[in-house]
C-alpha atoms as a PDB file:
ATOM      1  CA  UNK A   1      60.490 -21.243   5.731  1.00  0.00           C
ATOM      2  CA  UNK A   2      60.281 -24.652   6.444  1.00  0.00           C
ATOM      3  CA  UNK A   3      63.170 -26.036   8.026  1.00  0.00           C
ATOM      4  CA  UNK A   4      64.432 -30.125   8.215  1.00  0.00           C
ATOM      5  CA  UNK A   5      64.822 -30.560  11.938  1.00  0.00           C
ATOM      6  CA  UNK A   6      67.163 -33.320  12.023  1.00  0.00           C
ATOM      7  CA  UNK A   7      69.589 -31.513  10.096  1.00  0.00           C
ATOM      8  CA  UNK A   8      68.355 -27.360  10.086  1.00  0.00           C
ATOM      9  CA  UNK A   9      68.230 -27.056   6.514  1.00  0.00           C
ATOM     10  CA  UNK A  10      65.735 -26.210   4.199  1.00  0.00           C
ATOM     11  CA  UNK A  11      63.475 -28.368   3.111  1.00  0.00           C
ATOM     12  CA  UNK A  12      63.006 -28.835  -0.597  1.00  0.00           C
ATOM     13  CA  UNK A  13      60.509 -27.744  -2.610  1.00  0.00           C
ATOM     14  CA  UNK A  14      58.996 -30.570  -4.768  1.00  0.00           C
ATOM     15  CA  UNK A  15      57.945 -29.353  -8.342  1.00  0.00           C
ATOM     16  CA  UNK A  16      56.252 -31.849 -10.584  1.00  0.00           C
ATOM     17  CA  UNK A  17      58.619 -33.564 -12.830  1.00  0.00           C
ATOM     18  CA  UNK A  18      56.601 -33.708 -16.000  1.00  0.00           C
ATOM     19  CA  UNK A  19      56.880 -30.694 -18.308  1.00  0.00           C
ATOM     20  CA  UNK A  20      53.460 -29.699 -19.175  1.00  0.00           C
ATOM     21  CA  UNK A  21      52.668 -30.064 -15.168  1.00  0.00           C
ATOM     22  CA  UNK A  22      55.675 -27.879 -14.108  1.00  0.00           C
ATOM     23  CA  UNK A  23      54.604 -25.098 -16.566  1.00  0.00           C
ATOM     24  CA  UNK A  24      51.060 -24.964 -15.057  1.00  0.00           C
ATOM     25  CA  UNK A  25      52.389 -25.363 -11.118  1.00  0.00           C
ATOM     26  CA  UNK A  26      55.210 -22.354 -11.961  1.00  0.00           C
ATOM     27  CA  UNK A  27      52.305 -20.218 -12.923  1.00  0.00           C
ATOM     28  CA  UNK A  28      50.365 -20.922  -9.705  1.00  0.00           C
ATOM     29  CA  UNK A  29      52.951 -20.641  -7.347  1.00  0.00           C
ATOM     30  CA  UNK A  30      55.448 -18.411  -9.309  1.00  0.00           C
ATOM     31  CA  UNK A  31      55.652 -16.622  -5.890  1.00  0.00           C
ATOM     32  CA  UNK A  32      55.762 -19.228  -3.725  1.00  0.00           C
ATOM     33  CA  UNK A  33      58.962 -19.988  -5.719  1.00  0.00           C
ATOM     34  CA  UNK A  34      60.213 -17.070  -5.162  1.00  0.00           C
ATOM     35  CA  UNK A  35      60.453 -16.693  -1.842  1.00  0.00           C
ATOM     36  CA  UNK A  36      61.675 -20.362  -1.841  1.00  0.00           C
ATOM     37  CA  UNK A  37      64.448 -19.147  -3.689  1.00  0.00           C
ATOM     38  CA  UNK A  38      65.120 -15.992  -1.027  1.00  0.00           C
ATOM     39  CA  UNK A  39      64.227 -18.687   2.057  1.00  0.00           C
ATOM     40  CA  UNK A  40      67.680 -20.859   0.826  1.00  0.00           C
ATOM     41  CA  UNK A  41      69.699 -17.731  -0.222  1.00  0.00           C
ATOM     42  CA  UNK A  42      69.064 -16.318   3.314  1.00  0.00           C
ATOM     43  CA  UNK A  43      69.660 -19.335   4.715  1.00  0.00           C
ATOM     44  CA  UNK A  44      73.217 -20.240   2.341  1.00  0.00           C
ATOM     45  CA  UNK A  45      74.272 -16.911   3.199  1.00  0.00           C
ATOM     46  CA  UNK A  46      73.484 -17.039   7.091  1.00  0.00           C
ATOM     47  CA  UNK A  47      75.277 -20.541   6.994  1.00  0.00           C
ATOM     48  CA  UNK A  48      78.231 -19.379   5.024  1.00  0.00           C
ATOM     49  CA  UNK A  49      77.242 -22.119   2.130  1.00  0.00           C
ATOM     50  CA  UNK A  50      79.128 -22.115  -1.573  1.00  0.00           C
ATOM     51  CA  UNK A  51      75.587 -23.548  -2.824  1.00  0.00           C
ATOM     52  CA  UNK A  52      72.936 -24.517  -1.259  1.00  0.00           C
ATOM     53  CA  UNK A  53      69.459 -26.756  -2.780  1.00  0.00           C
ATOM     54  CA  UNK A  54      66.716 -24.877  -3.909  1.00  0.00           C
ATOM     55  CA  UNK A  55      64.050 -27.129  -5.611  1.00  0.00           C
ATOM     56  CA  UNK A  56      63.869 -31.109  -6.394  1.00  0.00           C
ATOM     57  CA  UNK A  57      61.831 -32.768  -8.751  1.00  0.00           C
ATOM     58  CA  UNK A  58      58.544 -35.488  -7.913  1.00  0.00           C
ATOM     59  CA  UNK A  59      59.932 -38.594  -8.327  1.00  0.00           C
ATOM     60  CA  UNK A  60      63.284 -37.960  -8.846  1.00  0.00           C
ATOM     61  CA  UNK A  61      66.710 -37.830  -7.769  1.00  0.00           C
ATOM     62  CA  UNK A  62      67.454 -34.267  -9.394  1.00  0.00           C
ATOM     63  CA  UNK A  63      67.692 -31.110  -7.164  1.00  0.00           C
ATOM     64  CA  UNK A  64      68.161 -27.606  -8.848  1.00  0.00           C
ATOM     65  CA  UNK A  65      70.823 -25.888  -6.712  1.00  0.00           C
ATOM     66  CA  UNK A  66      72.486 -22.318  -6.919  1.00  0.00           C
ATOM     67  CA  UNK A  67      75.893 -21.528  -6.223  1.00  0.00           C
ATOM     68  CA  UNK A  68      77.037 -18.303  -4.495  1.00  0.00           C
ATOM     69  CA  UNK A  69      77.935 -16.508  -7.254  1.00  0.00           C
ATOM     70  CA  UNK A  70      74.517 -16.463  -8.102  1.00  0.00           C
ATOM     71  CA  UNK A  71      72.812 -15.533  -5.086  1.00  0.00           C
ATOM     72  CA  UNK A  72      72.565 -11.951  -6.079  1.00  0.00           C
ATOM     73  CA  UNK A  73      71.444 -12.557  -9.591  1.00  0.00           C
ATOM     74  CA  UNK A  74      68.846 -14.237  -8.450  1.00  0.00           C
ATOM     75  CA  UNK A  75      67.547 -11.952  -5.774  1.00  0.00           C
ATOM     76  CA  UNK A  76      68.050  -9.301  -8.449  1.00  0.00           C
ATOM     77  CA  UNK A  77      65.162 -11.431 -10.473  1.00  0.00           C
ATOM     78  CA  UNK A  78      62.883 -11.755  -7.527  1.00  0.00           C
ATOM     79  CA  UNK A  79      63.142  -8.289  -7.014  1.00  0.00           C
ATOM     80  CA  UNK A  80      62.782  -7.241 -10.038  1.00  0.00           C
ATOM     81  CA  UNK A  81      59.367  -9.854 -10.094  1.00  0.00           C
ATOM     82  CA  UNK A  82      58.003  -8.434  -7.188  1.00  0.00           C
ATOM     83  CA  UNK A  83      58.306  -4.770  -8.021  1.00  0.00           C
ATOM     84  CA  UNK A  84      56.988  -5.547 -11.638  1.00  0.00           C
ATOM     85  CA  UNK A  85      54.016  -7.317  -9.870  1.00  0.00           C
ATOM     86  CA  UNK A  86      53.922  -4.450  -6.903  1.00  0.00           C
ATOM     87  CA  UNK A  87      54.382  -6.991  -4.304  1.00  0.00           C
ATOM     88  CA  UNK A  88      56.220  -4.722  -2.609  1.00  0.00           C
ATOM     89  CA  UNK A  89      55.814  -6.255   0.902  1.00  0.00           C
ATOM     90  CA  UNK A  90      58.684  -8.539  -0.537  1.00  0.00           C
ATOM     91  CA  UNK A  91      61.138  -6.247  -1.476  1.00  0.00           C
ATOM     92  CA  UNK A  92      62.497  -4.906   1.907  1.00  0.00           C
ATOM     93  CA  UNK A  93      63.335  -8.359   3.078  1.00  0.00           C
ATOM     94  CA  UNK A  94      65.510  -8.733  -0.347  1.00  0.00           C
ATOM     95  CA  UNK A  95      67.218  -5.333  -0.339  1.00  0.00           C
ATOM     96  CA  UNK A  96      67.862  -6.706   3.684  1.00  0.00           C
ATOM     97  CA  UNK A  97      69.785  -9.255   2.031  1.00  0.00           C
ATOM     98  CA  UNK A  98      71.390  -7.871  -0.407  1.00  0.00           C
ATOM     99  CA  UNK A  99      73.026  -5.662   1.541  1.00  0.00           C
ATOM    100  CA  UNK A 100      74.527  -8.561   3.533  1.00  0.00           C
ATOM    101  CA  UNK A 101      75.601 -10.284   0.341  1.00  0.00           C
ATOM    102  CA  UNK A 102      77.571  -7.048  -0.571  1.00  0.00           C
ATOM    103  CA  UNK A 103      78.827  -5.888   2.775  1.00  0.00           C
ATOM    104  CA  UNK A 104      80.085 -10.030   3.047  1.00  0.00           C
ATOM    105  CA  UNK A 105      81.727  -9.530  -0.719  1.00  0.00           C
ATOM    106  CA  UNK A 106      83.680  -6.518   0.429  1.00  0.00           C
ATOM    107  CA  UNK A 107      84.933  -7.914   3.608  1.00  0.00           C
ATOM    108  CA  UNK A 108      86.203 -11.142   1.591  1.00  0.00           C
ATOM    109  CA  UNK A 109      87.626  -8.849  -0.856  1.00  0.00           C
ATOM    110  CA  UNK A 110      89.634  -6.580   1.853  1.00  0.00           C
ATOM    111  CA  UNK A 111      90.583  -9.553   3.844  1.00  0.00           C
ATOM    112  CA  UNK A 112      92.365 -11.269   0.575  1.00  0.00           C
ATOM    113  CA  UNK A 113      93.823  -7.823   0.144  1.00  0.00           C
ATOM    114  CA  UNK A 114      95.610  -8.009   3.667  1.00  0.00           C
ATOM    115  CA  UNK A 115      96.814 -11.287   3.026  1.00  0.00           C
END
């Protein structure tokens, strides 16, 4: 992952901004993507983030970002990608964090049950 050193995040990853571009790019580097999309999940979740920045556009000002309550839908996809595609070398580091996202969901949910 490729990290922004004045400020430790992620960096972006730039996708073209015209349509007809993008759908050509996401085909090449649908799994490049991906594990963009686990790099700033892994990161958010590390970091304690509500959302965090996944992708930004050429050109542009707009950023595609995903909250928290998505992070595990969207691993579920990239898993679910990978094992269709048996890229399987991916998978343990998303069933890693998965885990964490559930074992952080149920300490959040007992700790609001305490208080």
């Amino acid at each position: 992952m490729v990290v922004n050193k004045e400020n430790n995040l992620p960096s972006l990853y730039v996708l073209p901004s015209d349509n007809k571009e993008l759908q050509s790019f996401s085909k090449k580097f649908k799994t490049e993507m991906m594990e963009q999309v686990v790099n700033v999940i892994e990161f958010a979740v590390n970091n304690n983030l509500p959302f965090v920045e996944v992708f930004q556009f050429k050109n542009s000002d707009f950023v595609i970002t995903l909250s928290e309550k998505d992070y595990s839908t969207n691993l579920d996809n990239v898993y679910s990608y990978h094992m269709g595609n048996e890229s399987y070398e991916y998978c343990t580091r998303i069933v890693r964090l998965r885990k964490t996202l559930m074992e952080k969901s149920v300490k959040t949910t007992d700790e609001n049950k305490t208080q």
